[in-house]
C-alpha atoms as a PDB file:
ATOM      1  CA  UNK A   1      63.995  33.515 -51.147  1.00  0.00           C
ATOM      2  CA  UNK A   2      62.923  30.300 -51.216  1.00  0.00           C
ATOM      3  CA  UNK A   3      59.512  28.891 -50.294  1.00  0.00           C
ATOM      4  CA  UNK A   4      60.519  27.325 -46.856  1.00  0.00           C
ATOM      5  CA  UNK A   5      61.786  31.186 -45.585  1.00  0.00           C
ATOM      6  CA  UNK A   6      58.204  32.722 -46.943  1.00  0.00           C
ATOM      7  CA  UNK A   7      56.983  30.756 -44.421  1.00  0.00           C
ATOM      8  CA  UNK A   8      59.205  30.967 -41.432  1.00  0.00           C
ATOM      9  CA  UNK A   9      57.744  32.769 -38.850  1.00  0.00           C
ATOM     10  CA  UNK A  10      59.935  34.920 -36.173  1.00  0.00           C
ATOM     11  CA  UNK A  11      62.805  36.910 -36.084  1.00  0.00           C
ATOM     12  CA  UNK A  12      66.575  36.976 -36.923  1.00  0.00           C
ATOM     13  CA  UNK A  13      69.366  38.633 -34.929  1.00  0.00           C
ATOM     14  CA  UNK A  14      71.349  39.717 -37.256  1.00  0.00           C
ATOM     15  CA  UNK A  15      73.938  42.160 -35.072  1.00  0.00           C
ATOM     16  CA  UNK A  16      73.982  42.626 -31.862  1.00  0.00           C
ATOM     17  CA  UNK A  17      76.711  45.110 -29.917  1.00  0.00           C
ATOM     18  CA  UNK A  18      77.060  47.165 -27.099  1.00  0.00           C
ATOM     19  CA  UNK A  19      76.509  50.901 -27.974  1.00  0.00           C
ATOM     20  CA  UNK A  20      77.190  52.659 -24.328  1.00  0.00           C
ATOM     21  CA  UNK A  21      78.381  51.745 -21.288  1.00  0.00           C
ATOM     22  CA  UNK A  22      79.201  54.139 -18.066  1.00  0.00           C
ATOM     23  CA  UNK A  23      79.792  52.845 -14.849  1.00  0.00           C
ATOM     24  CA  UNK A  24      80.083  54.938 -11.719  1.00  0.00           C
ATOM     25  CA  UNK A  25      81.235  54.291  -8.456  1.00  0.00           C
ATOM     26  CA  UNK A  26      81.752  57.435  -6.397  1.00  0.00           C
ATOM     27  CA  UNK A  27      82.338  55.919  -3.089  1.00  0.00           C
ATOM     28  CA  UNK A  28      84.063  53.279  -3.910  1.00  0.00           C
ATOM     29  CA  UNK A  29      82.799  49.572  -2.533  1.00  0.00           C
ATOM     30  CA  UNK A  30      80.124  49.289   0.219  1.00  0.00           C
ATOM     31  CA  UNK A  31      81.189  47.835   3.831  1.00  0.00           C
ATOM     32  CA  UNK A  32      80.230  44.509   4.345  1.00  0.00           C
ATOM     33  CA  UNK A  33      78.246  45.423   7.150  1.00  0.00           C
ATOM     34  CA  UNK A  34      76.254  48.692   5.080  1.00  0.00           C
ATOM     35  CA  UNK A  35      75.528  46.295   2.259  1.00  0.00           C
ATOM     36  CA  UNK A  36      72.006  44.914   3.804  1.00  0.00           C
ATOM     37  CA  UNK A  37      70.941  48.516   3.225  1.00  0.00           C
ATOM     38  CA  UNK A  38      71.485  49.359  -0.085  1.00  0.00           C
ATOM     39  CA  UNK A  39      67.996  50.226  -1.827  1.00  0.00           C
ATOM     40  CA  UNK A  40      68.701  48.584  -5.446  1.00  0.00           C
ATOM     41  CA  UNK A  41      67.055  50.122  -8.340  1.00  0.00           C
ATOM     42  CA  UNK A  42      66.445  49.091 -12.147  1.00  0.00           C
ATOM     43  CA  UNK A  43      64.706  50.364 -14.917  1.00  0.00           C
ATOM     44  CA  UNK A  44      64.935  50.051 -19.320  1.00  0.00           C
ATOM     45  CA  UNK A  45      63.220  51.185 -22.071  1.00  0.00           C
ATOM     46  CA  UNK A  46      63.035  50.161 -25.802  1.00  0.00           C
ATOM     47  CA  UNK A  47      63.339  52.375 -28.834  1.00  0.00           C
ATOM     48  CA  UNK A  48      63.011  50.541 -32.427  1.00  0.00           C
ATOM     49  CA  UNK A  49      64.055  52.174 -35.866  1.00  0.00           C
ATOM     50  CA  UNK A  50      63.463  50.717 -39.173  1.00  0.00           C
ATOM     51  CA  UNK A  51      66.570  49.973 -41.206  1.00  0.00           C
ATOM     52  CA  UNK A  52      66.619  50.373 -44.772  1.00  0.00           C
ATOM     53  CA  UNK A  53      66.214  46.719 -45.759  1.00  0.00           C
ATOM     54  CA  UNK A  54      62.649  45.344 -45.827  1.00  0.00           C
ATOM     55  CA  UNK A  55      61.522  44.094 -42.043  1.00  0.00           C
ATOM     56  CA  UNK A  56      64.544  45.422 -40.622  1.00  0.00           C
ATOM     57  CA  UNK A  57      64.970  47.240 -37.364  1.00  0.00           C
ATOM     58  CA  UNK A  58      67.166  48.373 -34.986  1.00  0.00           C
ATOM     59  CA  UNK A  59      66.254  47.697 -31.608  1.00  0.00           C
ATOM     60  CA  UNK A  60      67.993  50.035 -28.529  1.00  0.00           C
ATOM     61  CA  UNK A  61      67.891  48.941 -24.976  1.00  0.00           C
ATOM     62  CA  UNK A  62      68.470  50.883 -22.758  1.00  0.00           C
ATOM     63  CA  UNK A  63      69.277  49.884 -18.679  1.00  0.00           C
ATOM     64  CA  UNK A  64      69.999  52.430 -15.707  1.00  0.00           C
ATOM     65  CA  UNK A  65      70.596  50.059 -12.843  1.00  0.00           C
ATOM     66  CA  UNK A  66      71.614  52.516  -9.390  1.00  0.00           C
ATOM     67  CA  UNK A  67      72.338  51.476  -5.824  1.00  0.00           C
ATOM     68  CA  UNK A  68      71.705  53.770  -3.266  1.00  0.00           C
ATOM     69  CA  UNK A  69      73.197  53.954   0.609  1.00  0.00           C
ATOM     70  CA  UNK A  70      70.719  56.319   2.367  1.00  0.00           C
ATOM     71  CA  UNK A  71      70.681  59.632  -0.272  1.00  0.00           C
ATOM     72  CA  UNK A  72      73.913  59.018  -1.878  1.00  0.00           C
ATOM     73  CA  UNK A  73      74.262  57.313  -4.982  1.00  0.00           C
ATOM     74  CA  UNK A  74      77.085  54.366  -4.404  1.00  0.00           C
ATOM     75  CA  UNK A  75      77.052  52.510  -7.627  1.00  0.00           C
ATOM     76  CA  UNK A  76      75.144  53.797 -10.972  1.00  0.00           C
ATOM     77  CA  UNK A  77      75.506  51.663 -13.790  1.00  0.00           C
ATOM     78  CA  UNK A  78      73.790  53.231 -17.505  1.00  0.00           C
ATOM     79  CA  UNK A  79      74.283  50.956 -21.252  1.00  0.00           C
ATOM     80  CA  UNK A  80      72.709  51.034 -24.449  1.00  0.00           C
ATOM     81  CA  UNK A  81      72.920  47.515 -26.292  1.00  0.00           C
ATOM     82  CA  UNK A  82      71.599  47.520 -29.600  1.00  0.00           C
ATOM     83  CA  UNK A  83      69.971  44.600 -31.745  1.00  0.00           C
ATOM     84  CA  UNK A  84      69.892  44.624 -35.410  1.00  0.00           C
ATOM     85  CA  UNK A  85      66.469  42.646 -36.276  1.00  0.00           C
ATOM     86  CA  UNK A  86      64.992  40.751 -39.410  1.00  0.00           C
ATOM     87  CA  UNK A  87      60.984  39.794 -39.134  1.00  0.00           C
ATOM     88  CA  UNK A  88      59.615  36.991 -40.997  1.00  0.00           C
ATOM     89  CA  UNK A  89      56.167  36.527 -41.388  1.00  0.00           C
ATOM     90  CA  UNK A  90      55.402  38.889 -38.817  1.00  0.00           C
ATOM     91  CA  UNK A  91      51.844  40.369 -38.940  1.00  0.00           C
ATOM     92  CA  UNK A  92      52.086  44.279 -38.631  1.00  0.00           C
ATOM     93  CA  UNK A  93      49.715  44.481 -34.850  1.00  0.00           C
ATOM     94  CA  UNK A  94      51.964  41.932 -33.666  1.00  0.00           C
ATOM     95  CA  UNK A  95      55.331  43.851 -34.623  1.00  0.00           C
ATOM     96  CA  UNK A  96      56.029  46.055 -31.608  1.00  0.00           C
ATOM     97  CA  UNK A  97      55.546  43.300 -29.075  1.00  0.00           C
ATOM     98  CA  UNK A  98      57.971  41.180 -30.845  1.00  0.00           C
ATOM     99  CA  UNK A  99      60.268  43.926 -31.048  1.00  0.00           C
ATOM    100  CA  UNK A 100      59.549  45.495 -27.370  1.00  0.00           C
ATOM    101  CA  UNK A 101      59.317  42.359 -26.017  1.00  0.00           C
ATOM    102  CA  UNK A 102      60.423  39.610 -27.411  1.00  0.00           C
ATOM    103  CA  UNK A 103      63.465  40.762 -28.979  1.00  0.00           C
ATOM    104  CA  UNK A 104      65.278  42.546 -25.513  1.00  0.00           C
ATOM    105  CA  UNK A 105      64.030  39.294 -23.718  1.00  0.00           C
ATOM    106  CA  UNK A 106      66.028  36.882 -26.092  1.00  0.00           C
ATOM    107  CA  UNK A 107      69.055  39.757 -25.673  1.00  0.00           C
ATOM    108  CA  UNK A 108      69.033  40.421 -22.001  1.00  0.00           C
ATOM    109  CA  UNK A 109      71.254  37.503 -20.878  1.00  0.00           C
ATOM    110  CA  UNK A 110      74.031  39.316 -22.693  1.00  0.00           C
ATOM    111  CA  UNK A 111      73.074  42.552 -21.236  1.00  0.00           C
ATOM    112  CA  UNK A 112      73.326  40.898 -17.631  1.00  0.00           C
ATOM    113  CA  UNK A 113      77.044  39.518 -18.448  1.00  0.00           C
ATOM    114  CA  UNK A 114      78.356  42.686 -19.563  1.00  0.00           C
ATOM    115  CA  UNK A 115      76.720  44.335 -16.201  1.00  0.00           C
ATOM    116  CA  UNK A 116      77.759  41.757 -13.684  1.00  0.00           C
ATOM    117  CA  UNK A 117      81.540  41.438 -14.984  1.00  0.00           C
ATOM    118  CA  UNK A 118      81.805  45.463 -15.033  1.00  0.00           C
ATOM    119  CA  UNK A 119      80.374  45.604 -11.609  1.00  0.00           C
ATOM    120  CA  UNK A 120      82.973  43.520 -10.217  1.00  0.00           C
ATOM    121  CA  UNK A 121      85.583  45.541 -11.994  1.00  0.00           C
ATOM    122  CA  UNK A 122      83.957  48.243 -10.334  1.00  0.00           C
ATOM    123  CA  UNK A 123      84.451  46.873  -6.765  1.00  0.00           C
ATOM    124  CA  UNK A 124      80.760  45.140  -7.103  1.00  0.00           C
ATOM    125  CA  UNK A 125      82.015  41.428  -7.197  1.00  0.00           C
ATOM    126  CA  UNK A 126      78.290  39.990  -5.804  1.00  0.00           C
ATOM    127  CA  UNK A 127      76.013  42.166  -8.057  1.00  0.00           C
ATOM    128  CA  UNK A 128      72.968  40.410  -9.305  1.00  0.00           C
ATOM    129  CA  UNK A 129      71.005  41.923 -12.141  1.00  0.00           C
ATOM    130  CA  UNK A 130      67.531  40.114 -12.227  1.00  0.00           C
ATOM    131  CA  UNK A 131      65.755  39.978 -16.151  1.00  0.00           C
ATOM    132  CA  UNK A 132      63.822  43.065 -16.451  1.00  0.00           C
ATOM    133  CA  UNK A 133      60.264  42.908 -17.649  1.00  0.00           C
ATOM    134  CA  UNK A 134      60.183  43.905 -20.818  1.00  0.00           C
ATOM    135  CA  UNK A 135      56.571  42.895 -21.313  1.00  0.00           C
ATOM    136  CA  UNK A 136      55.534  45.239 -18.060  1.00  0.00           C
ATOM    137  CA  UNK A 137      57.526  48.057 -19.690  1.00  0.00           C
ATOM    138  CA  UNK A 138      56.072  47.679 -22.951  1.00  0.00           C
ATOM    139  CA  UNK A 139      52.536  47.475 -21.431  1.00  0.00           C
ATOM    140  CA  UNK A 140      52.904  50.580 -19.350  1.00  0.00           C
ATOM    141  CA  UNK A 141      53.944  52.479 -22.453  1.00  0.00           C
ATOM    142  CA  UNK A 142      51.012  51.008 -24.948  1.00  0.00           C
ATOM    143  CA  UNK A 143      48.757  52.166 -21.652  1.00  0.00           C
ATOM    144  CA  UNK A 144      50.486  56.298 -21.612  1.00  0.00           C
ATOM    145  CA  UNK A 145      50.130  56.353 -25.727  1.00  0.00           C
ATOM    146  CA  UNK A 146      47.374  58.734 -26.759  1.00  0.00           C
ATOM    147  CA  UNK A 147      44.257  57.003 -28.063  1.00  0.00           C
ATOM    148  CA  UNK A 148      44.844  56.687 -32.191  1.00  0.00           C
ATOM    149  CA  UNK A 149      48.521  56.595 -31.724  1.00  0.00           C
ATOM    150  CA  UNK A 150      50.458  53.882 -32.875  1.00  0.00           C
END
C-alpha cells in the first residue's frame, strides 16, 4: 500500500448486488380515481458484517415499501441490496455511521431504480420512492441500544 492510500480517508464500494427482491400485487393496479387514497408506507433497516479482509464489511439494506387501499394491502414491495465495503482511515466511533449511514445513502439511488422499474412491471407505472433516512433510522436504533452496548 502505498503512502498516498494510508492516508485516504473514506470508503470503497467494492460489490454491490441485489440479494432479494419480491413484489406483490394482489389486486392488481389501482383505479385512477382510488389512487388519491392510497396510504403509502416505507421503512429499511441496516445490518453490517465484517468480511474476512481487514476493514471489510458487508452492508444489507433492507426496504419494505407497501401501499394500502383502506385495509387491504394493494401493492407490497420487500428487497435486500447488499454492499460490499472497504474503510480507509476510518476511526473505529465513527465506523457504524459511515456504514449505517453513509454507505446505504451513496447506494440508495440504485435501490430506487430497481423499485420504480419493477413497480411499473407490476402495473405501478407512476410509483415514486422518496430517499429514506438512513441517518433517522440509524439514530432511532443507537437511541433503543442498551446503555454499554455497542
Amino acid at each position: 500500500m502505498s503512502e498516498n492510500q494510508e492516508q485516504e480517508i473514506g470508503f470503497l464500494i467494492k460489490h454491490h448486488y441485489l440479494n432479494d427482491l419480491s413484489i406483490e400485487n394482489p389486486l392488481g393496479t389501482v383505479a385512477q380515481e382510488e389512487a388519491h387514497a392510497l396510504r403509502l408506507g416505507m421503512d429499511g433497516g441496516v445490518k453490517v458484517n465484517p468480511l474476512a479482509e481487514a476493514n471489510s464489511f458487508q452492508v444489507a439494506i433492507t426496504l419494505r415499501l407497501t401501499a394500502a387501499l383502506g385495509e387491504r394491502v394493494v401493492f407490497l414491495a420487500e428487497l435486500t441490496y447488499r454492499v460490499d465495503v472497504e474503510l480507509h482511515g476510518i476511526p473505529e466511533p465513527v465506523r457504524p455511521h459511515v456504514l449505517c449511514v453513509e454507505v446505504p445513502t451513496a447506494i440508495f439511488p440504485v435501490i430506487q431504480e430497481i423499485l420504480t422499474r419493477n413497480g411499473a412491471y407490476a402495473g405501478y407505472p407512476d410509483l415514486q420512492v422518496a430517499p429514506l433516512d438512513f441517518r433517522e433510522i440509524f439514530n432511532r436504533n443507537e437511541s433503543m441500544k442498551p446503555a454499554g452496548v455497542l
